[in-house]
N, C-alpha and C. Protein backbone atom coordinates (compact mmCIF):
# COMPACT_ATOMS: atom_id res chain seq x y z
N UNK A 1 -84.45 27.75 9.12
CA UNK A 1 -84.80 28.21 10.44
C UNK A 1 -83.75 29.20 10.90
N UNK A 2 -84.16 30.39 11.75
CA UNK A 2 -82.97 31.28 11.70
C UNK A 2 -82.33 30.78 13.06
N UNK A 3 -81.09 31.01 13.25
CA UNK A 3 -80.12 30.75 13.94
C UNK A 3 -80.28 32.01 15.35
N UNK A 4 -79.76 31.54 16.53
CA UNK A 4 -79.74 32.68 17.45
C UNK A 4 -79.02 33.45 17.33
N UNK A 5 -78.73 34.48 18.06
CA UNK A 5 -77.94 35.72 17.86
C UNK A 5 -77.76 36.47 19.14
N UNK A 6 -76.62 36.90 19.78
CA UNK A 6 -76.80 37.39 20.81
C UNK A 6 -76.57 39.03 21.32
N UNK A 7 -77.77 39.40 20.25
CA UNK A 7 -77.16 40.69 20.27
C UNK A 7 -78.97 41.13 20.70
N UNK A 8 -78.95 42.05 21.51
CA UNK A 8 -79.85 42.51 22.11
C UNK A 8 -79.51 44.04 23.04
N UNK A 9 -81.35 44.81 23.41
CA UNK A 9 -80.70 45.96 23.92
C UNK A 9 -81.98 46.28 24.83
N UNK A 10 -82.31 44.86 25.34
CA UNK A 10 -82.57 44.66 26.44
C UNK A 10 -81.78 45.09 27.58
N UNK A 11 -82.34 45.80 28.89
CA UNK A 11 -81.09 46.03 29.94
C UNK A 11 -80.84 44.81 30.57
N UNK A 12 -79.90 44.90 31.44
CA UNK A 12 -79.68 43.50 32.21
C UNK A 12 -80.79 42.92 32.96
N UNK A 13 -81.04 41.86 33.20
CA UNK A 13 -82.20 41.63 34.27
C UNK A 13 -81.49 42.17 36.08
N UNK A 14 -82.05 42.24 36.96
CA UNK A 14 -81.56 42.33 38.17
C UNK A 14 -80.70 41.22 38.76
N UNK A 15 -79.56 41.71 39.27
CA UNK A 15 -78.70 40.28 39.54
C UNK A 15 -79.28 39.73 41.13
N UNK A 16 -79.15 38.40 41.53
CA UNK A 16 -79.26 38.22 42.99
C UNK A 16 -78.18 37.74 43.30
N UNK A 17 -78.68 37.79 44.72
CA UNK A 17 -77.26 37.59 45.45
C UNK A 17 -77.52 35.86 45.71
N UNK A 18 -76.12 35.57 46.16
CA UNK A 18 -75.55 34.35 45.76
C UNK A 18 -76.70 32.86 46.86
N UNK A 19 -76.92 33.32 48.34
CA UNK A 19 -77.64 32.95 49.01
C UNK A 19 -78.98 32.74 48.74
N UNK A 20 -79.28 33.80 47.53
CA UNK A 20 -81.04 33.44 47.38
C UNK A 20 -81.15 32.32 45.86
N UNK A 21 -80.15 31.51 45.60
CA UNK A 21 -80.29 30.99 44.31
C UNK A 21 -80.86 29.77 44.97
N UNK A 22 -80.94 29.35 46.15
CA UNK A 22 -81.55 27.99 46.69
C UNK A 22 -82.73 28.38 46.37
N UNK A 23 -83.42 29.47 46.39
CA UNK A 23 -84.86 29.92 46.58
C UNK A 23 -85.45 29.62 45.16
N UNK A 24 -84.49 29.73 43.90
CA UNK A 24 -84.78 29.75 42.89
C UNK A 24 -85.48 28.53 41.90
N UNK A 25 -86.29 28.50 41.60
CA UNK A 25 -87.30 27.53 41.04
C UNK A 25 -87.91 27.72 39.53
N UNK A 26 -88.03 26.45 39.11
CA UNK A 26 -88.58 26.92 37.58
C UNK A 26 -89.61 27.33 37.39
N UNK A 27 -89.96 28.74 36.43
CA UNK A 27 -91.33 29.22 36.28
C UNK A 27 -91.43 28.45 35.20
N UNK A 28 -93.13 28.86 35.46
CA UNK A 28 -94.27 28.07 34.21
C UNK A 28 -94.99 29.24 33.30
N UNK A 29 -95.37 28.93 32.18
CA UNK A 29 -96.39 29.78 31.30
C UNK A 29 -97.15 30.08 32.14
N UNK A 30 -97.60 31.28 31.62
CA UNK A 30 -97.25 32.70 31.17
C UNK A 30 -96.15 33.68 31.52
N UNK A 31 -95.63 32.97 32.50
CA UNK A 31 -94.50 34.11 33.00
C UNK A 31 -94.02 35.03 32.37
N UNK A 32 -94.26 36.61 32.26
CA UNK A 32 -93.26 37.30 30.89
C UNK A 32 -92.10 36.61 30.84
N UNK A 33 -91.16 36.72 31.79
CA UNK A 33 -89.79 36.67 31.25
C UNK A 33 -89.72 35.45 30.74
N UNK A 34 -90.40 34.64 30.79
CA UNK A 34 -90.41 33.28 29.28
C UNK A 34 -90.11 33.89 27.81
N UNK A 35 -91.01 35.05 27.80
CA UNK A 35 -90.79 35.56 26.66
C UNK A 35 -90.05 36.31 26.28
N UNK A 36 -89.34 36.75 27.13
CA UNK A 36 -87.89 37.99 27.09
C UNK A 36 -86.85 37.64 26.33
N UNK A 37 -86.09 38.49 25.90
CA UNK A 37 -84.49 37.76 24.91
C UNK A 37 -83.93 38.28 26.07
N UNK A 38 -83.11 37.20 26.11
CA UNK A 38 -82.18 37.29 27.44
C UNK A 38 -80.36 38.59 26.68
N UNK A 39 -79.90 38.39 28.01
CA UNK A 39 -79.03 39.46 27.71
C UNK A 39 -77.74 38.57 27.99
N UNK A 40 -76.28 38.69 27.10
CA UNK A 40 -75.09 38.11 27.40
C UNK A 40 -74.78 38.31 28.84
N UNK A 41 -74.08 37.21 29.73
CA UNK A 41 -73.47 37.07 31.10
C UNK A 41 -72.56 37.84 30.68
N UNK A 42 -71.89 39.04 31.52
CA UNK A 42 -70.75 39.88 31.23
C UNK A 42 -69.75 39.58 32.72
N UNK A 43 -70.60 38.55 33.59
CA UNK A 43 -69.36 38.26 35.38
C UNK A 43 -68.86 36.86 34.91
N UNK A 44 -68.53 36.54 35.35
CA UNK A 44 -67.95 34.91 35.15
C UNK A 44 -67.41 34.96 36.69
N UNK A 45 -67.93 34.87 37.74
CA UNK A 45 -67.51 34.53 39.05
C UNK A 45 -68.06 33.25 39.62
N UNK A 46 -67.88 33.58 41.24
CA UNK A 46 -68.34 32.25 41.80
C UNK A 46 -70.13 32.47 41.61
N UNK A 47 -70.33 33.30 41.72
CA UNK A 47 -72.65 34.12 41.89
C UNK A 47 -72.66 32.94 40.42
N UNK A 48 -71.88 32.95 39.43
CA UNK A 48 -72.50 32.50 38.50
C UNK A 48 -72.21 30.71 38.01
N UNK A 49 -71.50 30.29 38.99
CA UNK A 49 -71.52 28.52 39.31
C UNK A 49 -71.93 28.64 40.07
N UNK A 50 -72.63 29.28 41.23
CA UNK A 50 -73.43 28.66 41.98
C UNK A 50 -74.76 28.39 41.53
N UNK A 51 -74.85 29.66 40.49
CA UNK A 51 -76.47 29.44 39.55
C UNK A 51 -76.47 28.34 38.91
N UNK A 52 -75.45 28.19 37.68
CA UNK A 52 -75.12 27.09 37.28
C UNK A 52 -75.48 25.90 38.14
N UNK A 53 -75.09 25.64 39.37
CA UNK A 53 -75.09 24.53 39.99
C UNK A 53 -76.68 23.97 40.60
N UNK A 54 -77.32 25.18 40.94
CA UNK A 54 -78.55 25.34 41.07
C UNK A 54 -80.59 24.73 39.70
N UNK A 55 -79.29 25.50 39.02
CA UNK A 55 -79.87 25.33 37.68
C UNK A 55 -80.16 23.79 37.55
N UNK A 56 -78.71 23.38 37.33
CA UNK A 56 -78.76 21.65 37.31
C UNK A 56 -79.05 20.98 38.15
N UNK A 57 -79.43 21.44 39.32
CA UNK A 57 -80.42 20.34 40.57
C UNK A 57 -81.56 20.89 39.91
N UNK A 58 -82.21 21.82 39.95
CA UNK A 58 -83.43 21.61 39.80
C UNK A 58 -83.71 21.22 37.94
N UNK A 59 -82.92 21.02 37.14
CA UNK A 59 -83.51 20.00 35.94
C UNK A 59 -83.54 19.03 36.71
N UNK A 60 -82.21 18.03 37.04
CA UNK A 60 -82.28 17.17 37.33
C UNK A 60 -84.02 16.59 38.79
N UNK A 61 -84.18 17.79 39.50
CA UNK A 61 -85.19 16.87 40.22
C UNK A 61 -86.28 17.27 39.16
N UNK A 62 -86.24 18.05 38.34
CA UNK A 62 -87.58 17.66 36.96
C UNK A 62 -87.58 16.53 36.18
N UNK A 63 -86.62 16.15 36.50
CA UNK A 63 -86.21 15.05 35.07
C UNK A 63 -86.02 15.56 33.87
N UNK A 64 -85.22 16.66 33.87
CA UNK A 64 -85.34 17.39 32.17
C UNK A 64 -83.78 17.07 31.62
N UNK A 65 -83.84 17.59 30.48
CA UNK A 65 -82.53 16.85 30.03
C UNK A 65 -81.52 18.94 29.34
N UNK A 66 -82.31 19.78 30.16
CA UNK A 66 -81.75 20.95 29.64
C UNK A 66 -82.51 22.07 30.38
N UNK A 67 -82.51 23.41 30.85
CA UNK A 67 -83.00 24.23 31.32
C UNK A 67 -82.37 25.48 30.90
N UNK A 68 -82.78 26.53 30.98
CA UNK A 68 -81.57 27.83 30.50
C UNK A 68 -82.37 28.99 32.13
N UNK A 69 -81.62 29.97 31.49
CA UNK A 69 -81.54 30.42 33.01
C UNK A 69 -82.92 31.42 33.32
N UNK A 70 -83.89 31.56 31.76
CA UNK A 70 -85.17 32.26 31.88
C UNK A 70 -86.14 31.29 32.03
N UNK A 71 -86.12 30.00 32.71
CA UNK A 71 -86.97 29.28 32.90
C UNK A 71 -86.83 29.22 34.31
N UNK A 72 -85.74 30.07 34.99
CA UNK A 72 -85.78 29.85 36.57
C UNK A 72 -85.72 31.67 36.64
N UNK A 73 -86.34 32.64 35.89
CA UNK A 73 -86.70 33.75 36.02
C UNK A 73 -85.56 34.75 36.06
N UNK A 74 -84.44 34.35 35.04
CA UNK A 74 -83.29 34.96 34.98
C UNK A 74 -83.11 35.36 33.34
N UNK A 75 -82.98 36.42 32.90
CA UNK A 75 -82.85 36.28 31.71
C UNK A 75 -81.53 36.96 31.06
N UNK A 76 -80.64 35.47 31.40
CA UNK A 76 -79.63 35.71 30.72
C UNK A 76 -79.14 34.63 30.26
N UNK A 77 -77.85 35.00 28.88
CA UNK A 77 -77.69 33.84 28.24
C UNK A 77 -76.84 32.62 28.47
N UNK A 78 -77.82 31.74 29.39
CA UNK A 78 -77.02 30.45 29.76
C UNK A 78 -77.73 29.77 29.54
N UNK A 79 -77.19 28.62 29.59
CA UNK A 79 -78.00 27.32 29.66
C UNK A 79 -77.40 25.68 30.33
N UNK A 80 -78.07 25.12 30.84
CA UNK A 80 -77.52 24.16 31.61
C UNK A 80 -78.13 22.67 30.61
N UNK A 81 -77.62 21.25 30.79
CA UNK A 81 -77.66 20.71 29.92
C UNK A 81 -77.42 19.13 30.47
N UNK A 82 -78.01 18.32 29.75
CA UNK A 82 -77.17 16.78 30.85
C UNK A 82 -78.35 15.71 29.52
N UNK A 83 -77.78 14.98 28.40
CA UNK A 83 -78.63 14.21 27.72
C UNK A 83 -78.81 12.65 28.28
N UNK A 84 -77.45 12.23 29.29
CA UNK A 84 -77.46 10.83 29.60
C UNK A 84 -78.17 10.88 31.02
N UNK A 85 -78.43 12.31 31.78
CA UNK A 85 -78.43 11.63 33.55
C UNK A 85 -76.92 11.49 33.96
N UNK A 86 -75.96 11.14 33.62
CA UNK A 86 -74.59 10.79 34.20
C UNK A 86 -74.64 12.06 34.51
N UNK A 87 -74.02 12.12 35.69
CA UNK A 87 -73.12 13.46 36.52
C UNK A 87 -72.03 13.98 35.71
N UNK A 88 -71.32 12.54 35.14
CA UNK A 88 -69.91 14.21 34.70
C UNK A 88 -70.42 14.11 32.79
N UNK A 89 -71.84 13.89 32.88
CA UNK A 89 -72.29 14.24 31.53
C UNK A 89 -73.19 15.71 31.31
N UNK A 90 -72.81 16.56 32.44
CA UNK A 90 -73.20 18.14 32.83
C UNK A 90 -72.58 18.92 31.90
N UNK A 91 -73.14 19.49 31.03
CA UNK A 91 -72.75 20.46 30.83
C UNK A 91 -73.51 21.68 30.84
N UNK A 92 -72.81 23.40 30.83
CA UNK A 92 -73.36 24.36 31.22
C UNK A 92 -72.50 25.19 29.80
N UNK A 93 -73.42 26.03 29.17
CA UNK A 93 -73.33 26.60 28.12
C UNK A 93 -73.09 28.37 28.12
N UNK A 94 -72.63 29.37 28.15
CA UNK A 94 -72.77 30.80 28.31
C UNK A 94 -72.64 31.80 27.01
N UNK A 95 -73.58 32.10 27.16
CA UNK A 95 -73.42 33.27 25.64
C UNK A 95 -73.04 32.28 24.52
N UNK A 96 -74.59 31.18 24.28
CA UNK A 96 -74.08 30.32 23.16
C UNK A 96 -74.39 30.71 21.93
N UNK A 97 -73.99 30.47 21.13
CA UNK A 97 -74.02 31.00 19.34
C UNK A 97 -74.58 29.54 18.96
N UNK A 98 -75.32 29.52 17.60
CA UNK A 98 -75.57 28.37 17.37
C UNK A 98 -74.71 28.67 15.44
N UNK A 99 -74.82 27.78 14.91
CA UNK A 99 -74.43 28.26 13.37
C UNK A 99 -74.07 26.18 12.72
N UNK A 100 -73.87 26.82 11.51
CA UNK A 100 -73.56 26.18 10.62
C UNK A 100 -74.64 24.66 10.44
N UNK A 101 -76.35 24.95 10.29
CA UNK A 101 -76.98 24.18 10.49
C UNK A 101 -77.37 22.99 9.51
N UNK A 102 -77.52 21.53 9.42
CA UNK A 102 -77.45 20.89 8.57
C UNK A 102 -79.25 19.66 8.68
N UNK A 103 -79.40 19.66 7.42
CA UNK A 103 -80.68 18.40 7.98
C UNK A 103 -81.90 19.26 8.93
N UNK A 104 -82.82 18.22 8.03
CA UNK A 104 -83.99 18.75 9.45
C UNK A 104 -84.67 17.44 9.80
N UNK A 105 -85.20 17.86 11.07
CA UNK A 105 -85.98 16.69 11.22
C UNK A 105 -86.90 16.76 12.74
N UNK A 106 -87.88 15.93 12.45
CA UNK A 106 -88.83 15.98 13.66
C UNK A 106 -88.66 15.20 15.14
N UNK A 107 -89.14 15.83 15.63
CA UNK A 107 -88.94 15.46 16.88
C UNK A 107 -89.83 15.72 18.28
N UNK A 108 -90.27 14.70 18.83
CA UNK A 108 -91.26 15.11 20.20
C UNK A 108 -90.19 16.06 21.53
N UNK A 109 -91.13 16.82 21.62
CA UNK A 109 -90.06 17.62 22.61
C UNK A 109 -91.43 18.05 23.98
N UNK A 110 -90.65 18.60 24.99
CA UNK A 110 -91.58 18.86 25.89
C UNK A 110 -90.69 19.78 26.53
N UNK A 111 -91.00 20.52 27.71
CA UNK A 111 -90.74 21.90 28.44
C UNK A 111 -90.85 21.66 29.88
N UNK A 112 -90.01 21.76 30.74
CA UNK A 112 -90.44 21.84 32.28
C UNK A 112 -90.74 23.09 32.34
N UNK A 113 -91.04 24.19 31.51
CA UNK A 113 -92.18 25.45 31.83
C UNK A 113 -93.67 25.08 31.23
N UNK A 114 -93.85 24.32 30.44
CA UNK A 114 -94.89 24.04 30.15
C UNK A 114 -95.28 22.35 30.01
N UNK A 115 -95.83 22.55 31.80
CA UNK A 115 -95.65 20.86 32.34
C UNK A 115 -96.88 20.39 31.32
N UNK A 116 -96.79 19.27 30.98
CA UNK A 116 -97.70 17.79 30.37
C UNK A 116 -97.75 18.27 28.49
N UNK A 117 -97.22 19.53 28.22
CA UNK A 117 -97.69 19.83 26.91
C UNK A 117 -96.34 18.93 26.14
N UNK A 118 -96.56 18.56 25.24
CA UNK A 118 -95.77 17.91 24.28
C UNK A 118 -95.91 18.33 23.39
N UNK A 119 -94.90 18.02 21.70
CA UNK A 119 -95.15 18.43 20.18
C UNK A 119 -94.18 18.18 19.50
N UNK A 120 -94.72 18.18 18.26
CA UNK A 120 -93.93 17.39 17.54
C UNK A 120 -92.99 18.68 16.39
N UNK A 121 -91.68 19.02 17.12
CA UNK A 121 -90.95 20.06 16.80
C UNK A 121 -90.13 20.00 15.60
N UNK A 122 -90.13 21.30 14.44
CA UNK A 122 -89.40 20.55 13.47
C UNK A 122 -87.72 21.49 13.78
N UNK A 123 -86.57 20.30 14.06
CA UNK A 123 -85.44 21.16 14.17
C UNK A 123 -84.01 20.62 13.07
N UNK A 124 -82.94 21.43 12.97
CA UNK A 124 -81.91 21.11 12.42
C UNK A 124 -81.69 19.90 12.67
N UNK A 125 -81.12 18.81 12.23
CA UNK A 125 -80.45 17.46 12.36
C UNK A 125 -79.04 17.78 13.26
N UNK A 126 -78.49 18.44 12.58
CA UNK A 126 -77.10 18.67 13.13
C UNK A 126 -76.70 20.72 13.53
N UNK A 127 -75.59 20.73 14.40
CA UNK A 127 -75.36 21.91 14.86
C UNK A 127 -74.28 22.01 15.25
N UNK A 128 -73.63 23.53 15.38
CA UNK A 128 -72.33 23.38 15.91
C UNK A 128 -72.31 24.75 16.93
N UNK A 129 -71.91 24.44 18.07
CA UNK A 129 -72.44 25.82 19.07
C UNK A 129 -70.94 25.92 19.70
N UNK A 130 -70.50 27.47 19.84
CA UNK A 130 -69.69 27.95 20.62
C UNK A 130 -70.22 28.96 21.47
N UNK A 131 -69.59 28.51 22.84
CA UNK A 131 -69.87 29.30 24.04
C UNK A 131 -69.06 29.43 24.73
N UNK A 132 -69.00 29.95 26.07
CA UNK A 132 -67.90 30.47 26.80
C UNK A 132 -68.24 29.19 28.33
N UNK A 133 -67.67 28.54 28.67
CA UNK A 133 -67.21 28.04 29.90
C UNK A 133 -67.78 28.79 31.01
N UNK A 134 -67.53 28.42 32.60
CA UNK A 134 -67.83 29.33 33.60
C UNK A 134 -67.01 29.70 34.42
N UNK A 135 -65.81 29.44 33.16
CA UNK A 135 -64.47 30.58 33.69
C UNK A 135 -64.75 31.43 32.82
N UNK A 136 -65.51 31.10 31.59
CA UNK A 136 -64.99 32.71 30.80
C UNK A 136 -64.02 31.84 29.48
N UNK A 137 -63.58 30.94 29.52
CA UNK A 137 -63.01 29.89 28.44
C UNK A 137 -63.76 29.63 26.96
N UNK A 138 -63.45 29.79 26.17
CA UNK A 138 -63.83 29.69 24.83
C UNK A 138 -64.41 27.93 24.45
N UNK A 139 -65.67 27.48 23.97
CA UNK A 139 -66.23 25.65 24.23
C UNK A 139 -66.30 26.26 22.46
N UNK A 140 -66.06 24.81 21.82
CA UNK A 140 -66.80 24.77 20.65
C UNK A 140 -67.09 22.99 20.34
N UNK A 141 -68.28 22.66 19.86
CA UNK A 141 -68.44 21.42 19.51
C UNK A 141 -69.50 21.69 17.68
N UNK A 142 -69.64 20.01 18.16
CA UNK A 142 -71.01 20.16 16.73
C UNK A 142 -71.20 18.43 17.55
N UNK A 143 -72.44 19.00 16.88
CA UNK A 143 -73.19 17.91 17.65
C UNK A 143 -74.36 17.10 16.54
N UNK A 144 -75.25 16.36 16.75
CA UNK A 144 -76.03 15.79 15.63
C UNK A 144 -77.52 15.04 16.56
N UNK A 145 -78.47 15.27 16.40
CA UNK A 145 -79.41 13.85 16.83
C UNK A 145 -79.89 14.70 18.14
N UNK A 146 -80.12 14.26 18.92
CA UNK A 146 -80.68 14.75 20.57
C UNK A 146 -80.03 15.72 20.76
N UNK A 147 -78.80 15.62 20.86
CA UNK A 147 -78.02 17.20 22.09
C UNK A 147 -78.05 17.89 20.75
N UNK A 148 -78.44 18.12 19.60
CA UNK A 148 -77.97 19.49 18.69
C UNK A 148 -79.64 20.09 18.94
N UNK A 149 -80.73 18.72 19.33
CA UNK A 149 -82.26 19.27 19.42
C UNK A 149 -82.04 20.35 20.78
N UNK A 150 -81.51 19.76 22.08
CA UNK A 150 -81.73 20.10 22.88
C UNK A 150 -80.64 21.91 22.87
N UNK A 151 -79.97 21.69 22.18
CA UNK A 151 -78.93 22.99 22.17
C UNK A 151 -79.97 23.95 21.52
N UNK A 152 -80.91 23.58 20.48
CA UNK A 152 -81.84 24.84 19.71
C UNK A 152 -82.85 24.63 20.61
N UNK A 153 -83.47 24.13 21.43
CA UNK A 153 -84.95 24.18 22.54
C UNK A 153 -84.69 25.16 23.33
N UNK A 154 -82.93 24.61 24.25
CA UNK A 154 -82.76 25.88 24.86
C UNK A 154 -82.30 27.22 24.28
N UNK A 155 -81.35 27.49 23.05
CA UNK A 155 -81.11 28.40 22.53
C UNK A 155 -82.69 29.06 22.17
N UNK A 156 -83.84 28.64 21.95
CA UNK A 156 -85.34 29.43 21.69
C UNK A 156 -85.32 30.14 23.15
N UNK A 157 -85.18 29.35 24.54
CA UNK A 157 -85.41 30.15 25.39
C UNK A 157 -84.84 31.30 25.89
N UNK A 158 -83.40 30.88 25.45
CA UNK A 158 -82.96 32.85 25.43
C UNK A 158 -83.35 33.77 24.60
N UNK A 159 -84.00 33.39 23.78
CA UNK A 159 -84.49 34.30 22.25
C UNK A 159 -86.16 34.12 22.71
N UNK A 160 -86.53 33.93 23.66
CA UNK A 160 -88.20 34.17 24.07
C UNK A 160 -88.91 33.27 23.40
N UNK A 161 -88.74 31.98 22.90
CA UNK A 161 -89.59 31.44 22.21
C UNK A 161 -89.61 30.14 23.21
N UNK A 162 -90.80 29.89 22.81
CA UNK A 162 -91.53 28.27 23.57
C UNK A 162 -91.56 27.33 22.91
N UNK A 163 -91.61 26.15 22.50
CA UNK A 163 -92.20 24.63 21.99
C UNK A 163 -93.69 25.51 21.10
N UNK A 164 -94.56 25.89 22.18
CA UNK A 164 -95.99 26.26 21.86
C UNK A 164 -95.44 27.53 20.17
N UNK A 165 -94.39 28.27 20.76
CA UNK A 165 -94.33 28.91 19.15
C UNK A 165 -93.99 28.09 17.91
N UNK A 166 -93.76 26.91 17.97
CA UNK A 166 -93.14 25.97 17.26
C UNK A 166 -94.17 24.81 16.69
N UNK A 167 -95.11 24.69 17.37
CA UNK A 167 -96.01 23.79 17.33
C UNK A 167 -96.88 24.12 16.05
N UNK A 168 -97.57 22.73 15.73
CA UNK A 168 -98.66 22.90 14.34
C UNK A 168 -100.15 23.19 15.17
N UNK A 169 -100.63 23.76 14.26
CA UNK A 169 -102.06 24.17 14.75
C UNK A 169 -102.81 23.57 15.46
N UNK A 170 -102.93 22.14 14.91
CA UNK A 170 -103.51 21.41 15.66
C UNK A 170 -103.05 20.91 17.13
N UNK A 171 -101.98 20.60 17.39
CA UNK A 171 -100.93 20.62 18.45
C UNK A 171 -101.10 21.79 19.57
N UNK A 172 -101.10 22.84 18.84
CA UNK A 172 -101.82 23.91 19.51
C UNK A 172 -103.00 24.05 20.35
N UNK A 173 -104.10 23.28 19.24
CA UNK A 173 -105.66 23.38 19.98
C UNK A 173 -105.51 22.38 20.90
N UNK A 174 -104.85 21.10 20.82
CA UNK A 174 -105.07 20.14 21.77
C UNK A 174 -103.94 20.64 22.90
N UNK A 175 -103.26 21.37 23.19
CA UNK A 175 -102.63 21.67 24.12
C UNK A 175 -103.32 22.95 24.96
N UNK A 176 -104.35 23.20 24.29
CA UNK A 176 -105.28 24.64 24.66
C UNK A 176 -105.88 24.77 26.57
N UNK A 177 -106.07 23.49 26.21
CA UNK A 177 -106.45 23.62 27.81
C UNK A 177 -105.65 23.45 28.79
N UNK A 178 -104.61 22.76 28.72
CA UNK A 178 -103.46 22.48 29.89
C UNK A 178 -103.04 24.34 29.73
N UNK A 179 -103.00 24.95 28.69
CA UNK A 179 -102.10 26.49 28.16
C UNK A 179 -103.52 26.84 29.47
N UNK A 180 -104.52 27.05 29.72
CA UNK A 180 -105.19 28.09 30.40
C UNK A 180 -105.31 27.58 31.48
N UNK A 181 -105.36 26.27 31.96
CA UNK A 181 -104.80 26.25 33.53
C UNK A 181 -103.64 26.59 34.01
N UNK A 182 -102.48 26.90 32.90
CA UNK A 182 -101.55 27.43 33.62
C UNK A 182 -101.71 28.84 33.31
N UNK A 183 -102.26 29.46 32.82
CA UNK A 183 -102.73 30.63 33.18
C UNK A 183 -103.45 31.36 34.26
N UNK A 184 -104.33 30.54 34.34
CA UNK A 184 -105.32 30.22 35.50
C UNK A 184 -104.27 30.40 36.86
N UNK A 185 -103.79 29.70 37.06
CA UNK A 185 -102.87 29.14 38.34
C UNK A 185 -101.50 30.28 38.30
N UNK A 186 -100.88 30.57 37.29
CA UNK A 186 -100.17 31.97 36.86
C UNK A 186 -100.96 33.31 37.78
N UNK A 187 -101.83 33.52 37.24
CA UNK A 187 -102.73 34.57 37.58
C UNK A 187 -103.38 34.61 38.80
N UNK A 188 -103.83 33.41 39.88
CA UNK A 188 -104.29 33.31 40.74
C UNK A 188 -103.07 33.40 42.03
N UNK A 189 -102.01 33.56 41.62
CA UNK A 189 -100.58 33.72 42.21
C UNK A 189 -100.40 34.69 42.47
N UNK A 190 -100.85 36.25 41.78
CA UNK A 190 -100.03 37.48 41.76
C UNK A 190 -100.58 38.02 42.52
């Protein structure tokens, strides 16, 4: 499976200002920028823990266990993260690299952009990701089991990919109809 990469020549997305990140909410399929490759964070200020901070209330009132920042219509490379629910089990990821991948194996996964769809995803067993902090600080781990799944779900969403690109055919057809009501409801929005 290929590994992410953060090299892109995409322009930046538009930045907002720090007051409108309360406003900010998770989009659903079809949204383009679901599908966008996001672009490296080049600020490391306060605009970008407050997103951060934002980010992780609204997984947390989804109940999700990960979000990145093109699922709340930002496309750049972050990602926010939490596998237990514990508070100081938060973590927030920036300009992550993934590499040195080991094992594969299956796994049910699901999307707070693509509410009720489920599938049965095939990913690395193990992973080892370095990223930058939200000072700008150099993170490196390796991880194995759940958080190395959840580090490549969200690493797809900075690289434009969904669960649904991942899915088996059949998985596909039976997810067909929840995919066009949110189209439906996408489209009846604009």
């Amino acid at each position: 499976m290929p590994l992410a990469t953060s090299k892109t020549t995409q322009p930046p997305p538009t930045p907002i200002s720090p007051d409108m990140y309360q406003d900010l909410q998770i989009i659903f399929h079809p949204d383009p920028r679901l599908k966008k490759r996001s672009v490296p964070v080049q600020v490391f200020d306060e605009n970008l823990k407050a997103l951060a901070s934002r980010m992780l209330e609204l997984m947390r009132q989804a109940s999700g266990v990960g979000l990145a920042a093109p699922q709340v219509g930002l496309n750049y490379r972050l990602f926010v993260m939490n596998a237990t629910g514990n508070p100081e089990d938060d973590r927030v990821y920036v300009n992550p690299e993934l590499y040195d991948p080991a094992g594969e194996e299956e796994g049910e996964e699901g999307c707070l952009s693509l509410p009720k769809i489920a599938g049965t995803i095939l990913r690395n067993k193990s992973m080892r990701l370095k990223a930058l902090d939200l000072d700008g600080n150099p993170v490196e781990a390796a991880e194995t089991g759940f958080i190395a799944r959840i580090w490549q779900h969200e690493t797809d969403h900075l690289n434009g990919v969904l669960i649904t690109d991942r899915m088996g055919s059949v998985e596909k057809m039976a997810a067909r109809k929840i995919l066009r009501e949110l189209e439906q409801k996408f489209n009846g929005n604009k």
